[in-house]
N, C-alpha and C. Protein backbone atom coordinates (compact mmCIF):
# COMPACT_ATOMS: atom_id res chain seq x y z
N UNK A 1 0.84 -1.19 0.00
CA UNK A 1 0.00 0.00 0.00
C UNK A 1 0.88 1.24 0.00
N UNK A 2 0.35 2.67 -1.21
CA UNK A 2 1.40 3.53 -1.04
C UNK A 2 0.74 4.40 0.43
N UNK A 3 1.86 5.21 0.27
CA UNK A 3 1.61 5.76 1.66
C UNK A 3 0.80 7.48 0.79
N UNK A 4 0.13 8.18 2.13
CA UNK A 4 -0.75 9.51 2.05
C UNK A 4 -0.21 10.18 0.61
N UNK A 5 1.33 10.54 0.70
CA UNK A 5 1.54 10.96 -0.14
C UNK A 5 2.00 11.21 -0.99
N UNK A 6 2.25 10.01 -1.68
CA UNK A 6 3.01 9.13 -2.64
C UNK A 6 1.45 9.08 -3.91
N UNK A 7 0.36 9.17 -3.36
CA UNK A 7 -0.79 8.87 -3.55
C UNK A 7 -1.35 10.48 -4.42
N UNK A 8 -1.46 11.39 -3.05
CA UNK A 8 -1.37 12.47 -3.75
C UNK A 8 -0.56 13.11 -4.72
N UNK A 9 0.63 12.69 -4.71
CA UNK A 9 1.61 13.39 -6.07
C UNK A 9 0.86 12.58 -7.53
N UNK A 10 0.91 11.24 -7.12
CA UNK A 10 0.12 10.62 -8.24
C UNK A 10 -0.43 11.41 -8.80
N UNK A 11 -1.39 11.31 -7.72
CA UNK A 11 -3.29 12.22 -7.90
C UNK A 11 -3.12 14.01 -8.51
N UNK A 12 -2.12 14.45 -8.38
CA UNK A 12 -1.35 15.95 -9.22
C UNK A 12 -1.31 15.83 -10.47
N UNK A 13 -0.38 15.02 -10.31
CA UNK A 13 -0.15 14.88 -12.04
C UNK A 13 -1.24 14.69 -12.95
N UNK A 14 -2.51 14.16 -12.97
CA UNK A 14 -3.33 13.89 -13.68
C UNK A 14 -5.12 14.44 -13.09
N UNK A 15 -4.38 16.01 -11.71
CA UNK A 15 -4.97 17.04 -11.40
C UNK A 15 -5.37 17.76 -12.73
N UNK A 16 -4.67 17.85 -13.62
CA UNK A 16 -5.09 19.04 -15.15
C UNK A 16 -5.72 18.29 -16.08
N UNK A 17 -6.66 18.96 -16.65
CA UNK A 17 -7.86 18.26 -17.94
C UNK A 17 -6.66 17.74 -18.98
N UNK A 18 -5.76 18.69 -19.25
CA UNK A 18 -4.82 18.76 -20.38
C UNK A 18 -3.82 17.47 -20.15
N UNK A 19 -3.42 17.53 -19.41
CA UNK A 19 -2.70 16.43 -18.77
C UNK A 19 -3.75 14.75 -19.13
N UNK A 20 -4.87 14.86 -18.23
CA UNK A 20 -5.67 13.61 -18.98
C UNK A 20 -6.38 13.64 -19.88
N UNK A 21 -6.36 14.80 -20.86
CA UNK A 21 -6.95 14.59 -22.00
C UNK A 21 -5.80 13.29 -23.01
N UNK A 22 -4.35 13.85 -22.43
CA UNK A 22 -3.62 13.32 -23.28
C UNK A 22 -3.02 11.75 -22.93
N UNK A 23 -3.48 11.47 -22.17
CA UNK A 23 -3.52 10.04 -21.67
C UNK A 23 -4.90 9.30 -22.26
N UNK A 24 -5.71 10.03 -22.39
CA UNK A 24 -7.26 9.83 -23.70
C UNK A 24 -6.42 9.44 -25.04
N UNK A 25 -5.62 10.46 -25.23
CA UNK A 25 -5.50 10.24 -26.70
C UNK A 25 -4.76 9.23 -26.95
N UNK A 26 -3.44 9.36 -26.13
CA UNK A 26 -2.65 8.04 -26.29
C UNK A 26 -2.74 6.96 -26.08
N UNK A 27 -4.13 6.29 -25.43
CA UNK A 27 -4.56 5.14 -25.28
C UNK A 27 -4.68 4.08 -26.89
N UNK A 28 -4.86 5.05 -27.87
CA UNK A 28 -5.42 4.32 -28.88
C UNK A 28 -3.69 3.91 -29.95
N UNK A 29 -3.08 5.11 -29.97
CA UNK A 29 -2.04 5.37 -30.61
C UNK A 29 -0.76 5.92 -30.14
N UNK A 30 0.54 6.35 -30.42
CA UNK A 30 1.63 7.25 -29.96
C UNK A 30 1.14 8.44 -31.04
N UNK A 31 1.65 9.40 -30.24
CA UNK A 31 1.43 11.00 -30.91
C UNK A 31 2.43 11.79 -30.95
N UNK A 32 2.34 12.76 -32.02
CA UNK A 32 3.66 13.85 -31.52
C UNK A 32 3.16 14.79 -31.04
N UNK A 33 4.22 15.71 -30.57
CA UNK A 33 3.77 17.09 -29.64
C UNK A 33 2.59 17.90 -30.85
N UNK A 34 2.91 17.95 -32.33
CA UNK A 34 1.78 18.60 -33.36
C UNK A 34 0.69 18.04 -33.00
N UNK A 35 0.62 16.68 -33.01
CA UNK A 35 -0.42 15.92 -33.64
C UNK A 35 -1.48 16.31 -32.07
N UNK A 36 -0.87 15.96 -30.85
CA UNK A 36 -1.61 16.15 -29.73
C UNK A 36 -1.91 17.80 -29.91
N UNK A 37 -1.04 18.82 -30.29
CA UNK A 37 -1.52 20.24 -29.42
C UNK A 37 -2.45 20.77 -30.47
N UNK A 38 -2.60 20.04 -31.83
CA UNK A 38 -3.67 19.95 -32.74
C UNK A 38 -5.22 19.60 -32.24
N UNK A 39 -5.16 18.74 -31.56
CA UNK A 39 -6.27 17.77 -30.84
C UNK A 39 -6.73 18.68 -29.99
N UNK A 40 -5.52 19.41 -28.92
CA UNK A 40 -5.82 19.62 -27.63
C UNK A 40 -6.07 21.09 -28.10
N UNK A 41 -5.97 21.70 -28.92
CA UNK A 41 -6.30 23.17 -29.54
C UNK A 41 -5.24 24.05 -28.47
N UNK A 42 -4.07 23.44 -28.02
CA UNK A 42 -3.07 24.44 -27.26
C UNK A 42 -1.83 24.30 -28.38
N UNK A 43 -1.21 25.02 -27.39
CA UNK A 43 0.60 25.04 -28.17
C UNK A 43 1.21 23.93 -27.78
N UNK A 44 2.19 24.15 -28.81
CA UNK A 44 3.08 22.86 -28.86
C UNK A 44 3.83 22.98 -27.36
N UNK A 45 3.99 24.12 -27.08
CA UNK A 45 5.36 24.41 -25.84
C UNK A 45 4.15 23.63 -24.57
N UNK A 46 3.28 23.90 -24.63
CA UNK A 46 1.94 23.97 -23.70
C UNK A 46 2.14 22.18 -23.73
N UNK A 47 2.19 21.58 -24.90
CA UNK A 47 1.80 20.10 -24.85
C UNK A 47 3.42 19.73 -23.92
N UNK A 48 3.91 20.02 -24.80
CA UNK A 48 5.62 19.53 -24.47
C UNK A 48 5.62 19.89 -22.82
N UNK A 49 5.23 20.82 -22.04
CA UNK A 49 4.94 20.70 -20.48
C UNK A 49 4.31 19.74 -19.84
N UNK A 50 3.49 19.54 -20.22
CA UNK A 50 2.52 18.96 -19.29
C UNK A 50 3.23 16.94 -20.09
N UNK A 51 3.69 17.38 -21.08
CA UNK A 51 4.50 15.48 -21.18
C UNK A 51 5.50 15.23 -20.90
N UNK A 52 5.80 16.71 -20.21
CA UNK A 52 7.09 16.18 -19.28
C UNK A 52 7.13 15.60 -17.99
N UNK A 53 6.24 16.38 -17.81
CA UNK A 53 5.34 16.28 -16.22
C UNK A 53 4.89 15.03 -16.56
N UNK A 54 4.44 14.06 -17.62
CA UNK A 54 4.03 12.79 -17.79
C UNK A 54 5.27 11.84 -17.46
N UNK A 55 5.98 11.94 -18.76
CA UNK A 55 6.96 11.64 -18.70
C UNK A 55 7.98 11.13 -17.35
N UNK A 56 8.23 11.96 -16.15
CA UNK A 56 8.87 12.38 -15.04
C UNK A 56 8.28 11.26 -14.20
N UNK A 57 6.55 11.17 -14.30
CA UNK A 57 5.84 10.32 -13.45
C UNK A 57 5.96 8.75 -14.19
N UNK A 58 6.50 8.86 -15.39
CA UNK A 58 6.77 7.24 -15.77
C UNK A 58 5.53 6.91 -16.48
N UNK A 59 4.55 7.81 -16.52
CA UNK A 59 3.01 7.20 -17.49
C UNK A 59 3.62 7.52 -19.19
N UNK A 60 4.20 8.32 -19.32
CA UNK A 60 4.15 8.10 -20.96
C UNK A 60 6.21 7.92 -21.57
N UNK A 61 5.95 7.60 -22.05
CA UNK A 61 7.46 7.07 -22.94
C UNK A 61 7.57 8.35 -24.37
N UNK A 62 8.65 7.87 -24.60
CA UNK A 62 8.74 8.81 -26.48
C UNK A 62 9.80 7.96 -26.80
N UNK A 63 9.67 7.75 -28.26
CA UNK A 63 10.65 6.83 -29.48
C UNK A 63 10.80 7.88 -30.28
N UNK A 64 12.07 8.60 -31.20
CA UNK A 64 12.44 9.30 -32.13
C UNK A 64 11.50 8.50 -33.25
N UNK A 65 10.95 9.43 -33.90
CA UNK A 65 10.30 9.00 -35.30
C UNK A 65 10.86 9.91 -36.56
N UNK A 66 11.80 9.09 -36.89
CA UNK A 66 12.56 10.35 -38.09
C UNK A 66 13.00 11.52 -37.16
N UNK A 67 12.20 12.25 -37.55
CA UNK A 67 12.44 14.02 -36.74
C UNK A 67 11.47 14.26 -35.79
N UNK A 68 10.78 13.78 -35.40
CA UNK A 68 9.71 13.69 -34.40
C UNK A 68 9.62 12.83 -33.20
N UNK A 69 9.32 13.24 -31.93
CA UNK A 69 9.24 12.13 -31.16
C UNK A 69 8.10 12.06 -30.90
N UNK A 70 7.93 10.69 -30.62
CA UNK A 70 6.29 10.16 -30.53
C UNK A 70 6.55 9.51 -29.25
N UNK A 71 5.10 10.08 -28.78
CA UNK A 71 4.73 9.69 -26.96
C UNK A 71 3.24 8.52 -27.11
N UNK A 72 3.91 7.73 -26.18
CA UNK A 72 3.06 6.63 -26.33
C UNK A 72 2.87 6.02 -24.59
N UNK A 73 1.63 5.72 -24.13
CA UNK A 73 1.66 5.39 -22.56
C UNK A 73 2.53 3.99 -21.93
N UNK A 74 2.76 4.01 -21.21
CA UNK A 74 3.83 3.40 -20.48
C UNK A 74 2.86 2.19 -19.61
N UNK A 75 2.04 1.34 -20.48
CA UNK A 75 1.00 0.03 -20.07
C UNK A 75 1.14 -0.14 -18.53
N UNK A 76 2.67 -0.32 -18.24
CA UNK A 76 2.83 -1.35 -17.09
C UNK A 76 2.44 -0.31 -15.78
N UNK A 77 3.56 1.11 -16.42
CA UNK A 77 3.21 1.81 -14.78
C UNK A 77 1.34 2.53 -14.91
N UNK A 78 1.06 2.39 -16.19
CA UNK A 78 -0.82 3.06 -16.00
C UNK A 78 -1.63 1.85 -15.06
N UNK A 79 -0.73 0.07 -15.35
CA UNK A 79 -1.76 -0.39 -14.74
C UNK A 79 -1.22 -0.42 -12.83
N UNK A 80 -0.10 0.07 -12.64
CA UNK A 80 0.31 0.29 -11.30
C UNK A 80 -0.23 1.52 -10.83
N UNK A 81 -0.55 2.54 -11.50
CA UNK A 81 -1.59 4.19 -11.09
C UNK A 81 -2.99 3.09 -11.20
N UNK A 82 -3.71 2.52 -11.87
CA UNK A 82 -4.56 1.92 -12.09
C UNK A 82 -5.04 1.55 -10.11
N UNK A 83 -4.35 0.93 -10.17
CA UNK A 83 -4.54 -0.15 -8.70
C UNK A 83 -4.09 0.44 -7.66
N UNK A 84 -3.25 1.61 -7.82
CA UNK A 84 -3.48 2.94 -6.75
C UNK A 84 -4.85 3.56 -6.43
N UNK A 85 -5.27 3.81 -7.54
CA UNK A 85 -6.91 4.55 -7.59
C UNK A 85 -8.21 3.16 -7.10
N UNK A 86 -7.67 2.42 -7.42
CA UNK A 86 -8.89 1.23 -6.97
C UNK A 86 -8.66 1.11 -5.36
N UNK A 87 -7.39 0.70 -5.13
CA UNK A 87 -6.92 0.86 -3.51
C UNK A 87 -7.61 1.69 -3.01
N UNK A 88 -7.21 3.40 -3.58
CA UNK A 88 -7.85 4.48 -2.62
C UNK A 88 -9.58 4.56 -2.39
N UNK A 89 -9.90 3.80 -3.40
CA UNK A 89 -11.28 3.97 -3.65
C UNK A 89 -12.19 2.76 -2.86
N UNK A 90 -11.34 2.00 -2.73
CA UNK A 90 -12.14 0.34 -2.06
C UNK A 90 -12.47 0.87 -0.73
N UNK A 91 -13.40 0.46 -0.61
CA UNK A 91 -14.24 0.58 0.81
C UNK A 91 -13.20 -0.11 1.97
N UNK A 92 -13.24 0.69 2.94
CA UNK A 92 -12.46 0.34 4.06
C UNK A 92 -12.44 -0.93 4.88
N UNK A 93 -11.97 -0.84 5.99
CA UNK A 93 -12.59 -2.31 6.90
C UNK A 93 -13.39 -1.39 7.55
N UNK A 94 -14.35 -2.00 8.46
CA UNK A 94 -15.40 -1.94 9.07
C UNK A 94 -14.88 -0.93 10.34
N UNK A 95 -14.67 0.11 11.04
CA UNK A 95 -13.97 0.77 11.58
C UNK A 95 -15.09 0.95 12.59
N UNK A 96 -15.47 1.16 14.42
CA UNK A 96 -16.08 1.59 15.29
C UNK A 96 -16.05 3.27 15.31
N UNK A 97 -17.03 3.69 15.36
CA UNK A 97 -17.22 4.74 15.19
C UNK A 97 -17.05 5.56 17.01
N UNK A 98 -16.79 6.81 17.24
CA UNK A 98 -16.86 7.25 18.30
C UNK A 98 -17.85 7.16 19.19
N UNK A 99 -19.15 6.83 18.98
CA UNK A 99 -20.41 6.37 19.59
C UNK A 99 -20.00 4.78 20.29
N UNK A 100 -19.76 3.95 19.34
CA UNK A 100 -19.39 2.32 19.77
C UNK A 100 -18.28 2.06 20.94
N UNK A 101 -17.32 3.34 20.92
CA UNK A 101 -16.41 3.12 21.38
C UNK A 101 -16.50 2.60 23.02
């Protein structure tokens, strides 16, 4: 189990629409910084931030394509954020409340 806030930095990174819009897109395909800040109707400098900030957290990868690098999600650590968010979300154990006590 991660700890408080190992959890929340997670939970930052994929705090911005822009940020998970582009984890949307790359689910299907790898993209370049055009092809996404096309999609995302921002700038290229704007995309190239926020996939660094991806990048840094280990969710997305990049391969040189010719002259382009293409960002593509990183399967293994989305399904380790995956089972962070199910963790935080699973119903607790049964805990006595201050009344029971």
């Amino acid at each position: 189990m991660l700890g408080a806030n190992e959890m929340a930095r997670r939970m930052k990174v994929l705090s911005v629409g822009a940020r998970v819009r582009i984890v949307q897109l790359l689910k299907d395909r790898a993209l370049c910084v055009g092809a996404l800040a096309d999609r995302l109707g921002v700038s290229s400098a704007a995309v190239s931030q926020h996939l660094r900030i991806l990048r840094d957290a280990g969710l997305v990868e990049a391969e040189r394509r010719g002259n382009f690098m293409h960002y593509r999600l990183n399967e293994e650590r989305l399904a380790e954020w995956r089972a962070t968010a199910e963790e935080l979300l699973a119903p607790g154990h049964e805990q006595k409340t201050c009344l029971e006590l």
